[in-house]
Protein backbone atom coordinates (compact mmCIF):
# COMPACT_ATOMS: atom_id res chain seq x y z
CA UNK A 1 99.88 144.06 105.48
CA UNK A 2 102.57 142.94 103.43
CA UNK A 3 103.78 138.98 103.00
CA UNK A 4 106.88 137.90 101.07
CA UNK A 5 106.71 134.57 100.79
CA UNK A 6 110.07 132.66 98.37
CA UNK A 7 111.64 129.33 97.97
CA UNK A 8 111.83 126.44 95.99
CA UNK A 9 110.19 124.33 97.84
CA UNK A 10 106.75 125.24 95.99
CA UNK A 11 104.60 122.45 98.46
CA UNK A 12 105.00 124.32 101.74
CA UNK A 13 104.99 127.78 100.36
CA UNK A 14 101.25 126.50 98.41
CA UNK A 15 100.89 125.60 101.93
CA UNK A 16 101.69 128.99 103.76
CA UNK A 17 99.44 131.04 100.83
CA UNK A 18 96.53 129.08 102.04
CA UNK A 19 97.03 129.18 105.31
CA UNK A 20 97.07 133.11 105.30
CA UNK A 21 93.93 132.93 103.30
CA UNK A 22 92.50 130.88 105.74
CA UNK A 23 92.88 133.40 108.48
CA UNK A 24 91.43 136.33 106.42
CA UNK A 25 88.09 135.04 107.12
CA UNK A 26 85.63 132.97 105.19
CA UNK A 27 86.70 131.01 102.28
CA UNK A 28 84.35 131.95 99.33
CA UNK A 29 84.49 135.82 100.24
CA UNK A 30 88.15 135.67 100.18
CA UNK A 31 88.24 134.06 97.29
CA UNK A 32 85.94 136.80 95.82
CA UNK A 33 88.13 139.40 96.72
CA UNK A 34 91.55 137.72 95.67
CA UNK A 35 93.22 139.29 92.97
CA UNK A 36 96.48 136.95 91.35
CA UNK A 37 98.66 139.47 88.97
CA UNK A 38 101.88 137.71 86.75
CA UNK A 39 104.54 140.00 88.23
CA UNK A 40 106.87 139.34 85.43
CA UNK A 41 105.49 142.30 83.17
CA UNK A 42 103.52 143.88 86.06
CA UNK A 43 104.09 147.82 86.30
CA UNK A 44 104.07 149.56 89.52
CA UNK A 45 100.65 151.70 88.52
CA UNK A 46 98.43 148.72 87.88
CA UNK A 47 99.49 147.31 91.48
CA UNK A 48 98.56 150.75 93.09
CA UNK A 49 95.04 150.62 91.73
CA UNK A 50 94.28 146.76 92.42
CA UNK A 51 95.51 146.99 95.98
CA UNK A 52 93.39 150.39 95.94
CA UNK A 53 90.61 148.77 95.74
CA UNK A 54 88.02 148.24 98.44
CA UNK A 55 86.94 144.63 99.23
CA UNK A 56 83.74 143.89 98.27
CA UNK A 57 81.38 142.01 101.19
CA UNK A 58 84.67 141.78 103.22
CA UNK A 59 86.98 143.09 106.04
CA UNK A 60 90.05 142.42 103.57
CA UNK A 61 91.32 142.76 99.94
CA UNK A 62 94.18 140.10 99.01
CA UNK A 63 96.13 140.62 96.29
CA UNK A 64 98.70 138.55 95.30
CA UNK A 65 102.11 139.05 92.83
CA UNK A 66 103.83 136.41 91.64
CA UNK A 67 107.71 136.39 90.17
CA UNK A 68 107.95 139.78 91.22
CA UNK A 69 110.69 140.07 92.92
CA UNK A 70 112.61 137.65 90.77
CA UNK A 71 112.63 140.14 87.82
CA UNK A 72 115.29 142.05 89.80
CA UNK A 73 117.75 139.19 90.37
CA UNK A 74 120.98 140.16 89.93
CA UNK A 75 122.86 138.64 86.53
CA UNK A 76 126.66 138.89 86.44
CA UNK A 77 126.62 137.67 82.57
CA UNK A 78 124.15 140.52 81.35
CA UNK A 79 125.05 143.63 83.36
CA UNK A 80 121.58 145.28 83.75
CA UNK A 81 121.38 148.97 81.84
CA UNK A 82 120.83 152.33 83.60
CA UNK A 83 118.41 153.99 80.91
CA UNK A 84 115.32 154.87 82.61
CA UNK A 85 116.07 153.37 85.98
CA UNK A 86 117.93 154.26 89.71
CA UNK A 87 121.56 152.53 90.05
CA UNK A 88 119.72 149.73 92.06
CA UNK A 89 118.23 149.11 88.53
CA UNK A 90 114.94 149.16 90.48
CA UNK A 91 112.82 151.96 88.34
CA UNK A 92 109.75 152.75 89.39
CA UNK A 93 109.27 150.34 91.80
CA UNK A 94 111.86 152.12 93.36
CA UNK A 95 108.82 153.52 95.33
CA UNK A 96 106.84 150.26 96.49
CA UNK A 97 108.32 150.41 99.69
CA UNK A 98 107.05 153.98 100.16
CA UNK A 99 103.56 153.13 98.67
CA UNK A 100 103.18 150.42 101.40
CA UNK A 101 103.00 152.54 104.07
CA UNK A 102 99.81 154.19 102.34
CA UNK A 103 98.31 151.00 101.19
CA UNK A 104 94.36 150.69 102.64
CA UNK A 105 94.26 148.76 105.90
CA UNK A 106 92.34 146.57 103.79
CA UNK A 107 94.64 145.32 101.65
CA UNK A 108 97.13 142.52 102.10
CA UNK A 109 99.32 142.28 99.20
CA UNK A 110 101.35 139.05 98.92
CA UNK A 111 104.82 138.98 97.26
CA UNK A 112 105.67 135.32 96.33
CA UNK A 113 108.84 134.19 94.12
CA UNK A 114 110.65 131.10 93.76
CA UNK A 115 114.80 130.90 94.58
CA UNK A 116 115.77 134.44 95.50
CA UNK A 117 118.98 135.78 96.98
CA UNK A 118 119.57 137.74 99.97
CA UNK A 119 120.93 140.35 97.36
CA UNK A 120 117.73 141.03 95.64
CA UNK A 121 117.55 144.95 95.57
CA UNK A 122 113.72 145.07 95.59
CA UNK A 123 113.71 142.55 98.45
CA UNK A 124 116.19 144.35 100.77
CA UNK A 125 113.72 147.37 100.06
CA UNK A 126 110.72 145.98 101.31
CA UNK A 127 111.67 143.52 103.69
CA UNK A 128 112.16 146.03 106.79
CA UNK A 129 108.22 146.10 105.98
CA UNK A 130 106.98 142.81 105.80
CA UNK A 131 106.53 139.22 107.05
CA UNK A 132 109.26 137.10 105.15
CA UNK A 133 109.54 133.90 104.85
CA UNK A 134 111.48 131.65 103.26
CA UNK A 135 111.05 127.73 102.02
CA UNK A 136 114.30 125.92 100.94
CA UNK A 137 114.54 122.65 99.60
CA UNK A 138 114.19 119.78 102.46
CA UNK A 139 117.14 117.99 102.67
CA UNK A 140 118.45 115.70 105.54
CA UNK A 141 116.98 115.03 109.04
CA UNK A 142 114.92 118.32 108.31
CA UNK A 143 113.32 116.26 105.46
CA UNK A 144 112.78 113.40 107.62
CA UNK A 145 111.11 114.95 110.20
CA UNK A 146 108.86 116.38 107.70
CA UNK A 147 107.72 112.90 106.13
CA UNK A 148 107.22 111.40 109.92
CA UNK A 149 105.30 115.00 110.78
CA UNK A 150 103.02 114.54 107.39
CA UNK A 151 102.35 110.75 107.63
CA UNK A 152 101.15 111.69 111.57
CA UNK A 153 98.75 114.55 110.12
CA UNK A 154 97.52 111.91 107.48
CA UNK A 155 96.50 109.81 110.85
CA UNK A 156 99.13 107.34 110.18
CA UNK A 157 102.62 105.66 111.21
CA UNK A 158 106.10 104.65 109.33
CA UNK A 159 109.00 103.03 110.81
CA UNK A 160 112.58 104.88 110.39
CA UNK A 161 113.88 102.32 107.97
CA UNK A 162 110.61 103.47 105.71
CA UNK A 163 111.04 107.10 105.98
CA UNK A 164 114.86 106.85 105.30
CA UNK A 165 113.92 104.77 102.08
CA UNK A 166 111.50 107.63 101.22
CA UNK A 167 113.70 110.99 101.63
CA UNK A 168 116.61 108.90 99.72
CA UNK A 169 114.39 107.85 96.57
CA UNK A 170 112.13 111.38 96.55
CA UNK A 171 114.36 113.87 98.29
CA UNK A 172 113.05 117.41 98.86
CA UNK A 173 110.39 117.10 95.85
CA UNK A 174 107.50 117.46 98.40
CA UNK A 175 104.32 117.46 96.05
CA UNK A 176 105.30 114.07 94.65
CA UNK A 177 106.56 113.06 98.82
CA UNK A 178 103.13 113.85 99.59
CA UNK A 179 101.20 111.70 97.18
CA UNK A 180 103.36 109.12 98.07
CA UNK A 181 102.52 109.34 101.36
CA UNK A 182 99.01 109.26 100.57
CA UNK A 183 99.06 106.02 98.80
CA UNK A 184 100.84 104.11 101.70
CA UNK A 185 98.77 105.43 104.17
CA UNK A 186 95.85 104.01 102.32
CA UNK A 187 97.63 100.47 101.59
CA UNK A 188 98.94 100.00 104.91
CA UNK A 189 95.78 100.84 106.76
CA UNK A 190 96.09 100.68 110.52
CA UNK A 191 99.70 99.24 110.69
CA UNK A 192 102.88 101.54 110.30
CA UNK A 193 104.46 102.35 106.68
CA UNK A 194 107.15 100.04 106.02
CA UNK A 195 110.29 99.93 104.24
CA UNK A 196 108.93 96.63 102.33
CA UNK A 197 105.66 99.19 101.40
CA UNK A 198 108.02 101.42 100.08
CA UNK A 199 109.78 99.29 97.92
CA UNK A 200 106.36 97.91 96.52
CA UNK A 201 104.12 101.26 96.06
CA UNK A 202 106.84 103.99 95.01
CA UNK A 203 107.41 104.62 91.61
CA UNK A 204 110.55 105.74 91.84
CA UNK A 205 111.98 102.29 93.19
CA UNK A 206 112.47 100.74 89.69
CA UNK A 207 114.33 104.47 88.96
CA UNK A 208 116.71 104.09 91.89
CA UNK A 209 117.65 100.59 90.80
CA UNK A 210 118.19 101.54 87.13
CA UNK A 211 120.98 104.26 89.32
CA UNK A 212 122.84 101.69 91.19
CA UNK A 213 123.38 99.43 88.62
CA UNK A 214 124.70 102.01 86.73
CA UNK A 215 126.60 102.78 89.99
CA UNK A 216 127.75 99.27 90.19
CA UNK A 217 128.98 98.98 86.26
CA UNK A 218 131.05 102.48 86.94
CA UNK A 219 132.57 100.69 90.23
CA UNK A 220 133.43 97.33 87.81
CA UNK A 221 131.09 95.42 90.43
CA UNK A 222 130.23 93.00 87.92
CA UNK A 223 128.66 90.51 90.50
CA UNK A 224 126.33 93.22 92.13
CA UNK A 225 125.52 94.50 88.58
CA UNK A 226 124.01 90.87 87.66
CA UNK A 227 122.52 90.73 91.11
CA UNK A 228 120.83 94.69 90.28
CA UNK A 229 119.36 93.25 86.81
CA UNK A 230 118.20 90.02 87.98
CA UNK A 231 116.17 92.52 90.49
CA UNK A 232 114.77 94.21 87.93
CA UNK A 233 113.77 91.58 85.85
CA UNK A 234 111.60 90.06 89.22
CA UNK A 235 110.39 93.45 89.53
CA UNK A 236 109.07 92.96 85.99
CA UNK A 237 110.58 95.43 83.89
CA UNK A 238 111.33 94.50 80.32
CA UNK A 239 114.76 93.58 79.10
CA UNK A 240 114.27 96.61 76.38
CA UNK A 241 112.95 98.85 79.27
CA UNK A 242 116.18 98.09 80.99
CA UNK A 243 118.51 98.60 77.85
CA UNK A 244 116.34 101.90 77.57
CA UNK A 245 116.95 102.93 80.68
CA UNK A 246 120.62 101.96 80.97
CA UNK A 247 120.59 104.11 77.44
CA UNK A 248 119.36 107.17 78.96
CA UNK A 249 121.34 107.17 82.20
CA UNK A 250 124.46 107.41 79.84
CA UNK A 251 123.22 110.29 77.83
CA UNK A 252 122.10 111.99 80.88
CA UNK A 253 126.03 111.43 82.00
CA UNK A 254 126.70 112.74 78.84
CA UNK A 255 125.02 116.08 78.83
CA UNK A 256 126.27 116.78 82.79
CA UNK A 257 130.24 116.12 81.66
CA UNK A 258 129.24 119.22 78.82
CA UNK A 259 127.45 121.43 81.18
CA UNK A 260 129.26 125.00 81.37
CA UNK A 261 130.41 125.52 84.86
CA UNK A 262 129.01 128.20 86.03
CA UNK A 263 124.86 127.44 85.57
CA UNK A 264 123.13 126.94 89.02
CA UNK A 265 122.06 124.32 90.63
CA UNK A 266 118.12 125.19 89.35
CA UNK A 267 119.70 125.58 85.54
CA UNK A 268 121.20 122.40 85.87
CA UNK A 269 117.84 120.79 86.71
CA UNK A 270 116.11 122.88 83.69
CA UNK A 271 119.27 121.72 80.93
CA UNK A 272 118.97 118.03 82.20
CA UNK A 273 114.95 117.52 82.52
CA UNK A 274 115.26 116.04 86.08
CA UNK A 275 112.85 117.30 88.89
CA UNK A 276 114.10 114.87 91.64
CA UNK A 277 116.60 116.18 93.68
CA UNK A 278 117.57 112.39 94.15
CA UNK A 279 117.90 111.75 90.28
CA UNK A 280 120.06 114.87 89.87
CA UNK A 281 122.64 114.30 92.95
CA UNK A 282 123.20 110.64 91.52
CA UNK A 283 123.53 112.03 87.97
CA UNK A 284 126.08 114.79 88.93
CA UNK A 285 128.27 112.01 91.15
CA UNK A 286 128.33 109.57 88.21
CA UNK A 287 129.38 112.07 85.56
CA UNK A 288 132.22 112.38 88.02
CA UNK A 289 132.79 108.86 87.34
CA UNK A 290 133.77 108.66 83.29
CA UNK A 291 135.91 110.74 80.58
CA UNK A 292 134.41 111.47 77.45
CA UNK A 293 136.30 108.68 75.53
CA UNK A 294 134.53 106.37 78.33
CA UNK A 295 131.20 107.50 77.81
CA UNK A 296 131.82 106.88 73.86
CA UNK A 297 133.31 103.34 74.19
CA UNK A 298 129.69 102.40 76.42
CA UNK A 299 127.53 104.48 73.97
CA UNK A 300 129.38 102.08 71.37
CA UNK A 301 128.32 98.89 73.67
CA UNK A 302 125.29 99.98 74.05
CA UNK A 303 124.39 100.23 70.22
CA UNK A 304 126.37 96.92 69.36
CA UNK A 305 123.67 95.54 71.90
CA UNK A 306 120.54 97.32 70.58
CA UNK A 307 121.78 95.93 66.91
CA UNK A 308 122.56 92.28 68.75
CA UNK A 309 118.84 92.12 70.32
CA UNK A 310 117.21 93.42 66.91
CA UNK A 311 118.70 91.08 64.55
CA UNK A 312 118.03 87.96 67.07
CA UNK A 313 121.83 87.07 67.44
CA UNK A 314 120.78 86.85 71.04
CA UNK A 315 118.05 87.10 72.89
CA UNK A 316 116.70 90.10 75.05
CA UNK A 317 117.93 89.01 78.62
CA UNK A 318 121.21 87.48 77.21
CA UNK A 319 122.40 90.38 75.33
CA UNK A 320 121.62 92.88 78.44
CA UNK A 321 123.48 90.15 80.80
CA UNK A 322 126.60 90.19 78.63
CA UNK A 323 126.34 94.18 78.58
CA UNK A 324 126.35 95.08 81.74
CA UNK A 325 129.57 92.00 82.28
CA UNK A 326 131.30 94.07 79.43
CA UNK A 327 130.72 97.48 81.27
CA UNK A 328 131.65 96.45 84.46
CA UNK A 329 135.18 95.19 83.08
CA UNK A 330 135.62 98.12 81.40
């Protein structure tokens, strides 16, 4: 048996991997006879004589590759060379799709990769052979339905307004969705999630506010930029915190404007150090926002300010108040 199991979204394919080691029988033996190989620097002989092996105490041997297949992505920027290898670039494991047929019935060998396209030479070898499946990001009413389905299988409830608030703040990160869903099922208790909970429990709240006040300073919303950092002052963030944050957002801003053009969406993500989906999107949309000689003027303002709260000329919360005025007329 052979699985093939890709995507970036890393919770639910975790999720399918145990699942399929589930129904191989009983947990400890399984585990006993699982065998994980890095498929990065794998070669093609050392699979043949782990999958070769017989289970031990068991109807089943699993062994299971990972990054595999992703050493055959295709690069346009560093055309692949021929020496040693078939035009598919494939090599020796031009022949894993012949070996599978004469795998032992007891093995089940387990392919699984993270963002792989349809292209993938190795991929359109095997998969005629095997159970594929694929796990893309969440995004949308897909992502919705998955929070509502997951709070039900936790035993609890959430209101529409709360699970909205939830896939716009977390987006398709799922591991951290999850763990947020744990800790509002155990505040609420018996009474449905709501958006208020939300807004209280999640982490990322403070993060989202820190985005639309830099949303409302791009806009020149200087009234709904005051309202923004009064918020986060009751929320109890520190004046310096804020300033900090502000701070970063720019630089962040910065760094998108210089990105090359052509990286993917995933090498954005690496270059910029965000992992939410949510913090990327808003970062991308408000690079679109400023010019380079804008971002310079505010890095300007922001280090006049940093120098104003430092010396005492003003105080914390008066200086940020007549920064984010100054920004917003700018």
């Amino acid at each position: 048996m052979l699985y093939v199991l890709y995507g970036q979204d890393a919770f639910s394919l975790d999720q399918a991997v145990e699942k399929i080691k589930a129904d191989l029988g009983d947990r400890e033996l399984v585990a006993t006879n699982t065998t994980s190989l890095e498929g990065q620097h794998l070669t093609f002989s050392e699979l043949r004589n782990k999958c070769a092996a017989a289970p031990f105490l068991s109807s089943c041997r699993l062994v299971i590759v990972d990054g595999l297949l992703g050493r055959f992505e295709l690069k346009q920027s560093r055309p692949r060379s021929s020496k040693g290898k078939s035009g598919n670039g494939l090599g020796e494991w031009e022949g894993l799709a012949s070996y599978i047929g004469q795998m032992p019935e007891t093995t089940v060998l387990m392919l699984v990769d993270r963002e792989i396209k349809g292209q993938n030479p190795l991929l359109k070898k095997i998969a005629p052979l095997a159970e594929v499946r694929t796990f893309p990001l969440l995004r949308g009413s897909s992502l919705k339905a998955w929070i509502q389905q997951r709070v039900k299988e936790e035993g609890g409830n959430i209101t529409p307004q709360a699970v909205n608030l939830l896939a716009e703040l977390i987006g398709g990160d799922l591991w951290a969705m999850n763990g947020e869903i744990q800790k509002l099922i155990l505040y609420s208790q018996n009474r449905p999630i709501s958006e208020d909970d939300v807004k209280l429990l999640v982490s990322y709240v403070q993060e989202a506010n820190i985005f639309a006040l830099v949303d409302a300073v791009a806009e020149g919303r200087t009234e709904l930029a005051q309202r923004l950092l009064h918020r986060l002052y009751h929320e109890g963030m520190p004046p310096t915190h804020i300033l900090a944050m502000i701070t970063r957002q720019f630089r962040l801003i910065a760094l998108a404007q210089d990105l090359p053009k052509r990286l993917s969406r995933l090498q954005i993500q690496e270059r910029l150090g965000l992992k939410k989906n949510y913090a990327l999107d808003k970062t991308l949309n408000q690079a679109k926002l400023y010019d380079f000689e804008g971002v310079k003027l505010i890095y300007d303002k922001l280090l006049e300010t940093d120098s104003a709260i430092k010396t005492g000329k003003y105080s914390d919360k008066l200086a940020l108040e007549l920064l984010v005025t100054e920004l917003a007329c700018l």
